[in-house]
N, C-alpha and C. Protein backbone atom coordinates (compact mmCIF):
# COMPACT_ATOMS: atom_id res chain seq x y z
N UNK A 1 102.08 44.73 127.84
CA UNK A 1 101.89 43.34 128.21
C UNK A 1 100.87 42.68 127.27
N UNK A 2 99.93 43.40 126.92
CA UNK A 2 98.61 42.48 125.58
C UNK A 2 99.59 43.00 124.62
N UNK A 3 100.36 43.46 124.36
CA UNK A 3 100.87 43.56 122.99
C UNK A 3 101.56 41.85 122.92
N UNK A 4 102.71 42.04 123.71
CA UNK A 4 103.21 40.61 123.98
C UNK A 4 102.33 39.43 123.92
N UNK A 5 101.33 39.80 124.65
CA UNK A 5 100.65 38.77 124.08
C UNK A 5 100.07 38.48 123.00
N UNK A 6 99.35 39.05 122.52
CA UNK A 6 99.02 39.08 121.18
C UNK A 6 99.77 38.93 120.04
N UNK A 7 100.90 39.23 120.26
CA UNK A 7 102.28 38.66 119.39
C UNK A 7 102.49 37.17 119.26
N UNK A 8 102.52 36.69 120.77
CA UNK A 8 102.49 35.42 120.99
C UNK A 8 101.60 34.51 120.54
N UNK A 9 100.48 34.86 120.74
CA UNK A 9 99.23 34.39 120.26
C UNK A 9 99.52 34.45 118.30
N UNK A 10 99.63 35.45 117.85
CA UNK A 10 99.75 34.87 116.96
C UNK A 10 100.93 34.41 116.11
N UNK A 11 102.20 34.43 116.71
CA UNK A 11 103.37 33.18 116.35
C UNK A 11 102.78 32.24 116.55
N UNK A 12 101.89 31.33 117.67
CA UNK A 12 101.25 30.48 117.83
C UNK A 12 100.36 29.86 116.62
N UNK A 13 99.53 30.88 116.51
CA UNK A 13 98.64 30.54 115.23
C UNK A 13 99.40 30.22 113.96
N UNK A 14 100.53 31.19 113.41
CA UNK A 14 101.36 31.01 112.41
C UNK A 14 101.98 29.42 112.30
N UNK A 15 102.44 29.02 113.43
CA UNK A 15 103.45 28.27 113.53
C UNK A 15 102.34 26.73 113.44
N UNK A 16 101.15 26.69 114.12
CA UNK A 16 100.04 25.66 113.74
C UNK A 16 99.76 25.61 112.60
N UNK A 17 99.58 26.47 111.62
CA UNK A 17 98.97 26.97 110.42
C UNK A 17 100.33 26.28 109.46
N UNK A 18 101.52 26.61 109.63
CA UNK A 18 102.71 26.46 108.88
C UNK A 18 102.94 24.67 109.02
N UNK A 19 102.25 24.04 110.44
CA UNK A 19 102.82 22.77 110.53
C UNK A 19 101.31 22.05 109.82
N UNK A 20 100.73 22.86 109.11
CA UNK A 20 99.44 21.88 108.08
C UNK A 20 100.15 21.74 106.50
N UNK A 21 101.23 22.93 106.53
CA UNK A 21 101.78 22.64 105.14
C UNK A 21 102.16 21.40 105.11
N UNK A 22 101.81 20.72 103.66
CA UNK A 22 102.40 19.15 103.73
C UNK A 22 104.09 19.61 103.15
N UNK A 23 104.14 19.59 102.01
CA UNK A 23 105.27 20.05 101.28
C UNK A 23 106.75 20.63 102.46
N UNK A 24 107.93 20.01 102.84
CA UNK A 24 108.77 20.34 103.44
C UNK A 24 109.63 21.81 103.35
N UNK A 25 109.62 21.84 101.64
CA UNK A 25 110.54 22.58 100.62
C UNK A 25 109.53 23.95 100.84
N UNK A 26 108.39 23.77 100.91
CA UNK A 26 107.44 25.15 101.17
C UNK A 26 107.71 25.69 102.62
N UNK A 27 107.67 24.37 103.33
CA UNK A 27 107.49 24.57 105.28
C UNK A 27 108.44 25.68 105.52
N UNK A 28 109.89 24.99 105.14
CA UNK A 28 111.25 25.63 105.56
C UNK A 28 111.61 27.29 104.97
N UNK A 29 110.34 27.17 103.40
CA UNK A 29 111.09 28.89 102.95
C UNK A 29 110.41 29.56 103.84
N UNK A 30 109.05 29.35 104.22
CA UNK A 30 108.15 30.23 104.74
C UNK A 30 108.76 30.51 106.14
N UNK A 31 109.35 29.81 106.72
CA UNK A 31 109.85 29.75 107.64
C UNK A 31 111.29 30.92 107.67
N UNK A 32 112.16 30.43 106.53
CA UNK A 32 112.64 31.41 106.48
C UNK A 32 112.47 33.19 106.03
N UNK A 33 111.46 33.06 105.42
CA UNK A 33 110.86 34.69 105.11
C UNK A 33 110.51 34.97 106.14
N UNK A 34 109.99 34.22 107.21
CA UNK A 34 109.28 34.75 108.52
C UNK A 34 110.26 35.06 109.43
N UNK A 35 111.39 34.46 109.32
CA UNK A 35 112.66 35.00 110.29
C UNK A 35 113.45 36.04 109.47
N UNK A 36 113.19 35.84 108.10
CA UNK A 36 114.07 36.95 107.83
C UNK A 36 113.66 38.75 107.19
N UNK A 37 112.28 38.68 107.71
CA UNK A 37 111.22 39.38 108.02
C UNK A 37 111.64 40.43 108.91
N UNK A 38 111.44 39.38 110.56
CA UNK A 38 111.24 40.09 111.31
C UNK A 38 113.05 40.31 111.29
N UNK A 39 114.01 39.78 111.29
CA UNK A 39 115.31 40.19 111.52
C UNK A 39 115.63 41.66 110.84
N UNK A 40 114.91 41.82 109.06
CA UNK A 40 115.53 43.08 108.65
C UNK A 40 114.51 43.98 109.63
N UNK A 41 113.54 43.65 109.74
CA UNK A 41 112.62 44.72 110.47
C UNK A 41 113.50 45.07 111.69
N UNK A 42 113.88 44.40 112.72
CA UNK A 42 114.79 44.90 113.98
C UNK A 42 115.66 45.55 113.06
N UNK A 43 116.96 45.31 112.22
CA UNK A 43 117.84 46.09 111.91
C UNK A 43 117.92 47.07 111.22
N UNK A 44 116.18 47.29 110.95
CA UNK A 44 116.30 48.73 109.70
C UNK A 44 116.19 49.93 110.68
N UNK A 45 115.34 49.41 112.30
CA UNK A 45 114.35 49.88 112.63
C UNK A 45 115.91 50.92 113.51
N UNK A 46 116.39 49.82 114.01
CA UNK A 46 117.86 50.10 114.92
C UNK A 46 118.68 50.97 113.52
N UNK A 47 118.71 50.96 112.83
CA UNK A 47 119.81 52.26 112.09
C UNK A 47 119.35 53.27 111.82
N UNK A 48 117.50 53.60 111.77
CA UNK A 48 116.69 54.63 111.73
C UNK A 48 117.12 55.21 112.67
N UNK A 49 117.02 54.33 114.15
CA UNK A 49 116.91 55.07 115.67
C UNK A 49 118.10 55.69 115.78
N UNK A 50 119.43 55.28 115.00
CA UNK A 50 120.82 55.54 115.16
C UNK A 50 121.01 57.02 114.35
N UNK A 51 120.60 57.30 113.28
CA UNK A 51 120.33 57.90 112.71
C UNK A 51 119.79 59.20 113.25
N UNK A 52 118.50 59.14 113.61
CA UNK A 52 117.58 59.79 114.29
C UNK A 52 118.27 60.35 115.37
N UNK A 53 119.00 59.61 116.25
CA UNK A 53 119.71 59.89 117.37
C UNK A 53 121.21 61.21 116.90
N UNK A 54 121.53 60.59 116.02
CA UNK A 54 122.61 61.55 115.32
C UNK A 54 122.15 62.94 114.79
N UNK A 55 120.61 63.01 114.36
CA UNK A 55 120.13 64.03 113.74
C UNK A 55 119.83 64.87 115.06
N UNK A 56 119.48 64.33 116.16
CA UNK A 56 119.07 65.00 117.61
C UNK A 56 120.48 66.19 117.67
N UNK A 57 121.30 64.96 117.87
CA UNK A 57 122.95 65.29 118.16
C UNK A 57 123.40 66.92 117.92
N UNK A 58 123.04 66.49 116.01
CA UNK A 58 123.38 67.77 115.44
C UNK A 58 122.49 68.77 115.53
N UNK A 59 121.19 68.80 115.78
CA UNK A 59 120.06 69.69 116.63
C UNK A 59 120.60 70.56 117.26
N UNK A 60 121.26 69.79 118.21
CA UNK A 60 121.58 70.22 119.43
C UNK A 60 122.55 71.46 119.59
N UNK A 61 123.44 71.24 118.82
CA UNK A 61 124.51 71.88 118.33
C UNK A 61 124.33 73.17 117.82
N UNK A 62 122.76 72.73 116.22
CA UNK A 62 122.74 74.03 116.30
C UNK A 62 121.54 75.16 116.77
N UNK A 63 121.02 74.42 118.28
CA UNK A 63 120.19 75.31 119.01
C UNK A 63 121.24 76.25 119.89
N UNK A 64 122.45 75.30 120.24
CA UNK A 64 123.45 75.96 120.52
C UNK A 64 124.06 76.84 120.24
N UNK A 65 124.52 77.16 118.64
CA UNK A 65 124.85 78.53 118.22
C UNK A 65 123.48 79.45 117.82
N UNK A 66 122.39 78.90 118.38
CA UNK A 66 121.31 79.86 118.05
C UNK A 66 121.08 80.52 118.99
N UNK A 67 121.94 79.90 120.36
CA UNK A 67 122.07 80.93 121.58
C UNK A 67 122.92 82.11 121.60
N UNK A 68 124.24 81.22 120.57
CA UNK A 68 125.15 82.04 121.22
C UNK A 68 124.87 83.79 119.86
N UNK A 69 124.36 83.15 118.87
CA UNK A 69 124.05 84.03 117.35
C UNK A 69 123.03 85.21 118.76
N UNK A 70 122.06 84.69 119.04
CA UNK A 70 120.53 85.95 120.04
C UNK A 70 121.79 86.15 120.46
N UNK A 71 122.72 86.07 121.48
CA UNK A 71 123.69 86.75 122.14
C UNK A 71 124.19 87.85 121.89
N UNK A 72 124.81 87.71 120.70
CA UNK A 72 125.40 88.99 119.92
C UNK A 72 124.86 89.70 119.19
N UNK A 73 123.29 89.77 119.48
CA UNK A 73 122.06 90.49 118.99
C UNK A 73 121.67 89.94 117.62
N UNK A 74 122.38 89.05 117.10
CA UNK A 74 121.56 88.84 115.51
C UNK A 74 119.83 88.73 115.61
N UNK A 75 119.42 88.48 114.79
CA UNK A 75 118.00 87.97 114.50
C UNK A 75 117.70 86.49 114.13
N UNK A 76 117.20 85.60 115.19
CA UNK A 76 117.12 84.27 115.03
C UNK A 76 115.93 83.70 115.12
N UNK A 77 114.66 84.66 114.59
CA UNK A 77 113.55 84.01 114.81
C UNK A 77 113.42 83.05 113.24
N UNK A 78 113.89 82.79 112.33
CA UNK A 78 113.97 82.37 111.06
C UNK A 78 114.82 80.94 112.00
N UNK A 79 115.94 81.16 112.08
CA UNK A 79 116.58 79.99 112.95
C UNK A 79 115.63 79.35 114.29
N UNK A 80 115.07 79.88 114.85
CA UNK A 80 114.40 79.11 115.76
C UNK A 80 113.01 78.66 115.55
N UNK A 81 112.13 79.04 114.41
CA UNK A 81 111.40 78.40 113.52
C UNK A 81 111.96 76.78 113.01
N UNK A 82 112.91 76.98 112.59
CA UNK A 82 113.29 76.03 111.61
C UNK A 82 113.96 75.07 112.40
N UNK A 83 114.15 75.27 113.71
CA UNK A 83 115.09 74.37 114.86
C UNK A 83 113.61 73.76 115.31
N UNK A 84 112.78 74.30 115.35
CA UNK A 84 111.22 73.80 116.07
C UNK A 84 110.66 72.65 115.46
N UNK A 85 110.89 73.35 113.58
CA UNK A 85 110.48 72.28 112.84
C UNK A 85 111.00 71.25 112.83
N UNK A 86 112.09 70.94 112.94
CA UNK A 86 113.19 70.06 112.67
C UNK A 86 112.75 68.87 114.00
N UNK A 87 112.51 69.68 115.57
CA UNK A 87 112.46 69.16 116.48
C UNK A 87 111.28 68.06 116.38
N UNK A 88 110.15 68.89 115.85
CA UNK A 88 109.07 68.15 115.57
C UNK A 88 108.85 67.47 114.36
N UNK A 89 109.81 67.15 113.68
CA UNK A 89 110.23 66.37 112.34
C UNK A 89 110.73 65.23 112.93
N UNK A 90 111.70 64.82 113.60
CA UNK A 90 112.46 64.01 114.80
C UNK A 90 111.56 63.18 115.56
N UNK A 91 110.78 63.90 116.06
CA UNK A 91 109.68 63.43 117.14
C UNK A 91 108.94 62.67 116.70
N UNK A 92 108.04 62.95 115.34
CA UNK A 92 107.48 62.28 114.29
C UNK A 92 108.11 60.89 113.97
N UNK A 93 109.12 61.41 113.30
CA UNK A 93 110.09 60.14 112.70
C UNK A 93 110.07 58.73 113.95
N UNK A 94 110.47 59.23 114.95
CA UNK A 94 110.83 58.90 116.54
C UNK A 94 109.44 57.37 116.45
N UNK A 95 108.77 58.31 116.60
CA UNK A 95 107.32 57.68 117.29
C UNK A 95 107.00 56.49 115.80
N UNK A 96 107.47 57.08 114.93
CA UNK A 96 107.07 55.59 113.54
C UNK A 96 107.91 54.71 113.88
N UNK A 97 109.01 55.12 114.09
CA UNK A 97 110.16 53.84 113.73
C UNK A 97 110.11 53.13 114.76
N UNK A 98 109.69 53.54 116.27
CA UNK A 98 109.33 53.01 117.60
C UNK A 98 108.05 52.06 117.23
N UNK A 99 106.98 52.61 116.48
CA UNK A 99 105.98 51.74 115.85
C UNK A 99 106.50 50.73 115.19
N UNK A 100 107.21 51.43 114.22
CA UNK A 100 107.72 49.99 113.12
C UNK A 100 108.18 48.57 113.87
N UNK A 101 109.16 49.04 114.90
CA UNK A 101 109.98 48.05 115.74
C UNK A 101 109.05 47.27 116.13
N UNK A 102 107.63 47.65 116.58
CA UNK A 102 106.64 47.07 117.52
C UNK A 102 105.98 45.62 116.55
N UNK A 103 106.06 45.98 115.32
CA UNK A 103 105.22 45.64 114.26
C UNK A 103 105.35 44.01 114.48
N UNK A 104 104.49 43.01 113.95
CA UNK A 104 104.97 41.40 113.70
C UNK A 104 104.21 41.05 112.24
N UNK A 105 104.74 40.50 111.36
CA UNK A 105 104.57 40.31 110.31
C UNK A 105 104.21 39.02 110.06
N UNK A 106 103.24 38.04 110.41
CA UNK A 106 102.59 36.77 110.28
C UNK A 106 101.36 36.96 108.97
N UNK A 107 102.13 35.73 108.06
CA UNK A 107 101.46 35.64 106.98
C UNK A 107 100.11 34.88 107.48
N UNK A 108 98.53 35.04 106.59
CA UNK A 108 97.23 34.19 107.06
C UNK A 108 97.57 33.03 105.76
N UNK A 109 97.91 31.71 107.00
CA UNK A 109 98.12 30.80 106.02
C UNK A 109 96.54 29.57 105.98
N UNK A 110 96.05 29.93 104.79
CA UNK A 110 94.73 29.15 104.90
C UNK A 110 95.56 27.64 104.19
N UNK A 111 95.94 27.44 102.99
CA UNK A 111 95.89 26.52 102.61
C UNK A 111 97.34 26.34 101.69
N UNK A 112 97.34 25.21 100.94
CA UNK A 112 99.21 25.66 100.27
C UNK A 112 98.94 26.19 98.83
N UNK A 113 97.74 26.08 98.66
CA UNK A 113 97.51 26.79 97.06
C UNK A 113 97.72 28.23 97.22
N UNK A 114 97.01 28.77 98.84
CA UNK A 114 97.49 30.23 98.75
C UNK A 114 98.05 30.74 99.59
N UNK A 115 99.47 30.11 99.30
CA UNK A 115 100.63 30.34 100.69
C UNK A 115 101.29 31.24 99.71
N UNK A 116 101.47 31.08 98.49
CA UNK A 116 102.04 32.18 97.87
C UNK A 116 101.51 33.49 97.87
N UNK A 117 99.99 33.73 97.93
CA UNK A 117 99.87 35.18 98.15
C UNK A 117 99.65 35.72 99.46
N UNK A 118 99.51 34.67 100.48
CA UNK A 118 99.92 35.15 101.58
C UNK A 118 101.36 35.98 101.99
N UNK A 119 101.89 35.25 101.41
CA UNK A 119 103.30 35.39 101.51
C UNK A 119 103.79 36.64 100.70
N UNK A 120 103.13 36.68 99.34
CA UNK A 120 103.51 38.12 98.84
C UNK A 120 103.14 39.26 99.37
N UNK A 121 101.73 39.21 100.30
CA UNK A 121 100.42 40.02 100.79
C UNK A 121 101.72 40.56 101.81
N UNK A 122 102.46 39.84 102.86
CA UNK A 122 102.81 40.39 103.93
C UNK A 122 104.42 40.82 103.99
N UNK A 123 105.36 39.98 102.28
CA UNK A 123 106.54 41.14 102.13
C UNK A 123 105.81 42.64 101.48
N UNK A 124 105.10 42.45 100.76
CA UNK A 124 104.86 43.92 100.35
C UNK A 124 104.11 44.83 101.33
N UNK A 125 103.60 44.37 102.37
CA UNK A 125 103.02 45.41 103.95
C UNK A 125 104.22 45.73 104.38
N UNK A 126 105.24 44.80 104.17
CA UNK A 126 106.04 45.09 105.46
C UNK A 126 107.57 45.83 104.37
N UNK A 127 107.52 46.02 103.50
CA UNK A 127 107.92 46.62 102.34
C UNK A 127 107.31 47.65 102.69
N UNK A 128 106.08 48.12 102.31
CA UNK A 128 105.20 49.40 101.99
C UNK A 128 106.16 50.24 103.79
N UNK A 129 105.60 49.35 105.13
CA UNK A 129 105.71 49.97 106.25
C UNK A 129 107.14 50.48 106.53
N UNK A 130 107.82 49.41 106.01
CA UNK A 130 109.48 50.16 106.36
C UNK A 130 110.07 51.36 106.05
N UNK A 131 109.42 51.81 104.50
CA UNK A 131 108.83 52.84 103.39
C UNK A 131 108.38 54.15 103.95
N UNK A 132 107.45 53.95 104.61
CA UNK A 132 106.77 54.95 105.33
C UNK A 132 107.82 55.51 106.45
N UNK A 133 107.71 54.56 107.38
CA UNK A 133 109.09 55.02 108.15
C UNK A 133 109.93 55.55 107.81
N UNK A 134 110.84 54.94 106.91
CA UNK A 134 112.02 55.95 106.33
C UNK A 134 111.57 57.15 105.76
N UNK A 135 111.13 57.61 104.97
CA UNK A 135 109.97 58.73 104.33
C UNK A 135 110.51 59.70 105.54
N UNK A 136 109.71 59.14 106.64
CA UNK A 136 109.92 60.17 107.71
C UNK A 136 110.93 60.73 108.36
N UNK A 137 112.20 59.33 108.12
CA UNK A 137 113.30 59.76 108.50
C UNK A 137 113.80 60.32 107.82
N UNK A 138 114.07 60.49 106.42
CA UNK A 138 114.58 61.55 105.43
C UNK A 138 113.83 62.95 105.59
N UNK A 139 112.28 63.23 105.90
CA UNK A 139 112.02 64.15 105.98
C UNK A 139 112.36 64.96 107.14
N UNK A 140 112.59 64.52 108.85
CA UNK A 140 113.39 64.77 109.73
C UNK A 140 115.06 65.18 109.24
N UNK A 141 115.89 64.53 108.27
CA UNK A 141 116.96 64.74 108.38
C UNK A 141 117.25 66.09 107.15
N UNK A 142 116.06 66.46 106.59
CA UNK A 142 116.04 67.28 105.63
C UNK A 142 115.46 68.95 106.21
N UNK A 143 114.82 68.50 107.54
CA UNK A 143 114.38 69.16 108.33
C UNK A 143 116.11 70.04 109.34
N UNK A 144 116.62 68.89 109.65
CA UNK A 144 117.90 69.21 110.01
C UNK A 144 118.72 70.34 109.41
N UNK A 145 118.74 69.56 107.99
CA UNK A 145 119.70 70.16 107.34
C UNK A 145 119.56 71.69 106.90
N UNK A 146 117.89 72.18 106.82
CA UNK A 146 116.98 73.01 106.62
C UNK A 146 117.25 74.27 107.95
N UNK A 147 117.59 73.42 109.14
CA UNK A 147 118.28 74.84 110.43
C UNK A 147 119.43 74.86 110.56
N UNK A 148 120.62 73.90 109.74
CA UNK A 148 121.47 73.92 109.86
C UNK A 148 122.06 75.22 109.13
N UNK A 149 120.75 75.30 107.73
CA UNK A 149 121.48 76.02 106.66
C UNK A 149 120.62 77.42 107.08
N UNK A 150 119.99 77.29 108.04
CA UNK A 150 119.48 78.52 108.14
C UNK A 150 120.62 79.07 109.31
N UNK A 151 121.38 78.71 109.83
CA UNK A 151 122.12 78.84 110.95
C UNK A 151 123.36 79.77 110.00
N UNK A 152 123.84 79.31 109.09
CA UNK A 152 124.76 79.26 108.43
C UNK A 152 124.56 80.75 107.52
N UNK A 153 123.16 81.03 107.54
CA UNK A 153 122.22 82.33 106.98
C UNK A 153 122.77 83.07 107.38
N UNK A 154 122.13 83.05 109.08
CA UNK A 154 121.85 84.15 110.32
C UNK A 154 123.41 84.38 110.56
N UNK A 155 124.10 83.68 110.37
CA UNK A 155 125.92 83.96 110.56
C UNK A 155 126.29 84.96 109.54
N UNK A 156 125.85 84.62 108.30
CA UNK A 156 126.16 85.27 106.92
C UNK A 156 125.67 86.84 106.96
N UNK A 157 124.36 87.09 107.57
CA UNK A 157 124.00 88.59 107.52
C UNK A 157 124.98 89.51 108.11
N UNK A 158 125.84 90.16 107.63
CA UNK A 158 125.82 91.16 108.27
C UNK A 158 125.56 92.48 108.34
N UNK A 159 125.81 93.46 109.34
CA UNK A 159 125.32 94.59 109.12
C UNK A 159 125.66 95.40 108.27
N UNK A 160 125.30 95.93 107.18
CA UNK A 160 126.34 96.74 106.23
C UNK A 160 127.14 98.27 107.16
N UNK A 161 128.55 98.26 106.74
CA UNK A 161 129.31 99.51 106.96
C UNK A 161 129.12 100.41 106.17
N UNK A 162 129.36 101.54 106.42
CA UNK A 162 129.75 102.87 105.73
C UNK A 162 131.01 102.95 105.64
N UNK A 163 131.12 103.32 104.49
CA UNK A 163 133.07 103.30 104.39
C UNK A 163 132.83 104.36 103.39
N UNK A 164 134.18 105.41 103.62
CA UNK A 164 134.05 106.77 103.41
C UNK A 164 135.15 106.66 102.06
N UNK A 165 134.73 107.17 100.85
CA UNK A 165 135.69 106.59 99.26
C UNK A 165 136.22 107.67 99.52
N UNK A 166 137.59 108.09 99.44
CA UNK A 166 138.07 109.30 99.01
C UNK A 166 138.21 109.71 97.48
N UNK A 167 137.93 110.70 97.15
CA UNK A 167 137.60 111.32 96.06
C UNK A 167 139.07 111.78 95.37
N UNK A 168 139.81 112.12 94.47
CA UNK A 168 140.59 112.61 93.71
C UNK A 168 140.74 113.60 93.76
């Protein structure tokens, strides 16, 4: 609830600050960077979570043959290491991109001489932050791919046979 507010509070401030610009042609871009700001921010934030959600998915799957692999006696402590990591790679990722979503990106508009580096100051934060986030989501999905292929290991070992050559 103070988050909301404090959001509010400062669209408020932004939007007072934006109606001192004299210049129309300035009013309207700023206006549009500020909507089209926060719009990629919702939609990067929503294909991370989609993403993320898909990487769970396939988790899941292969904690699943890491049951059924202990079943038939293999050795899956290499696989259930790497399912842990992965889990807590996810979780990580999870909790940024849930941050990111939270984020509001209001430029400090003092005056119109320095509306331009306001304006550069808060695409490149919100550049840098989207950055970070993803970072994490590649490192989660690399994490994935990391028990997937260890899954794919623990399948591959097998026990060597004795097989008897007959001789000449």
């Amino acid at each position: 609830e103070e988050l909301k507010d404090k959001i509010t509070e400062a669209r408020a401030a932004f939007k007072a600050k934006l109606a001192e610009i004299k210049d129309e042609r300035k009013k309207t871009i700023v206006e549009n960077i500020d909507s089209r700001i926060k719009t990629i921010n919702e939609n990067r934030t929503q294909e991370m979570l989609m993403h993320l959600e898909r990487l769970t998915t396939i988790l899941a799957k292969v904690s699943s043959r890491e049951a059924v692999l202990k079943s038939q006696g293999k050795d899956t402590t290499a696989l259930l290491n790497s399912i842990n990591s992965a889990k807590t790679a996810i979780e990580t990722a999870k909790t940024a991109v849930n941050a990111q979503g939270e984020k509001t990106y209001t430029a400090n508009i003092t005056t119109d001489e320095t509306l331009k580096t306001a304006i550069t100051t808060v695409l490149s934060q919100f550049k840098a932050d989207i950055k970070a986030a993803h970072v994490l989501v590649v490192a989660a999905q690399k994490a994935v791919a990391s028990a997937h292929k260890a899954a794919g290991l623990t399948v591959a070992t097998l026990t060597p046979t004795v097989t008897a050559i007959p001789t000449p």
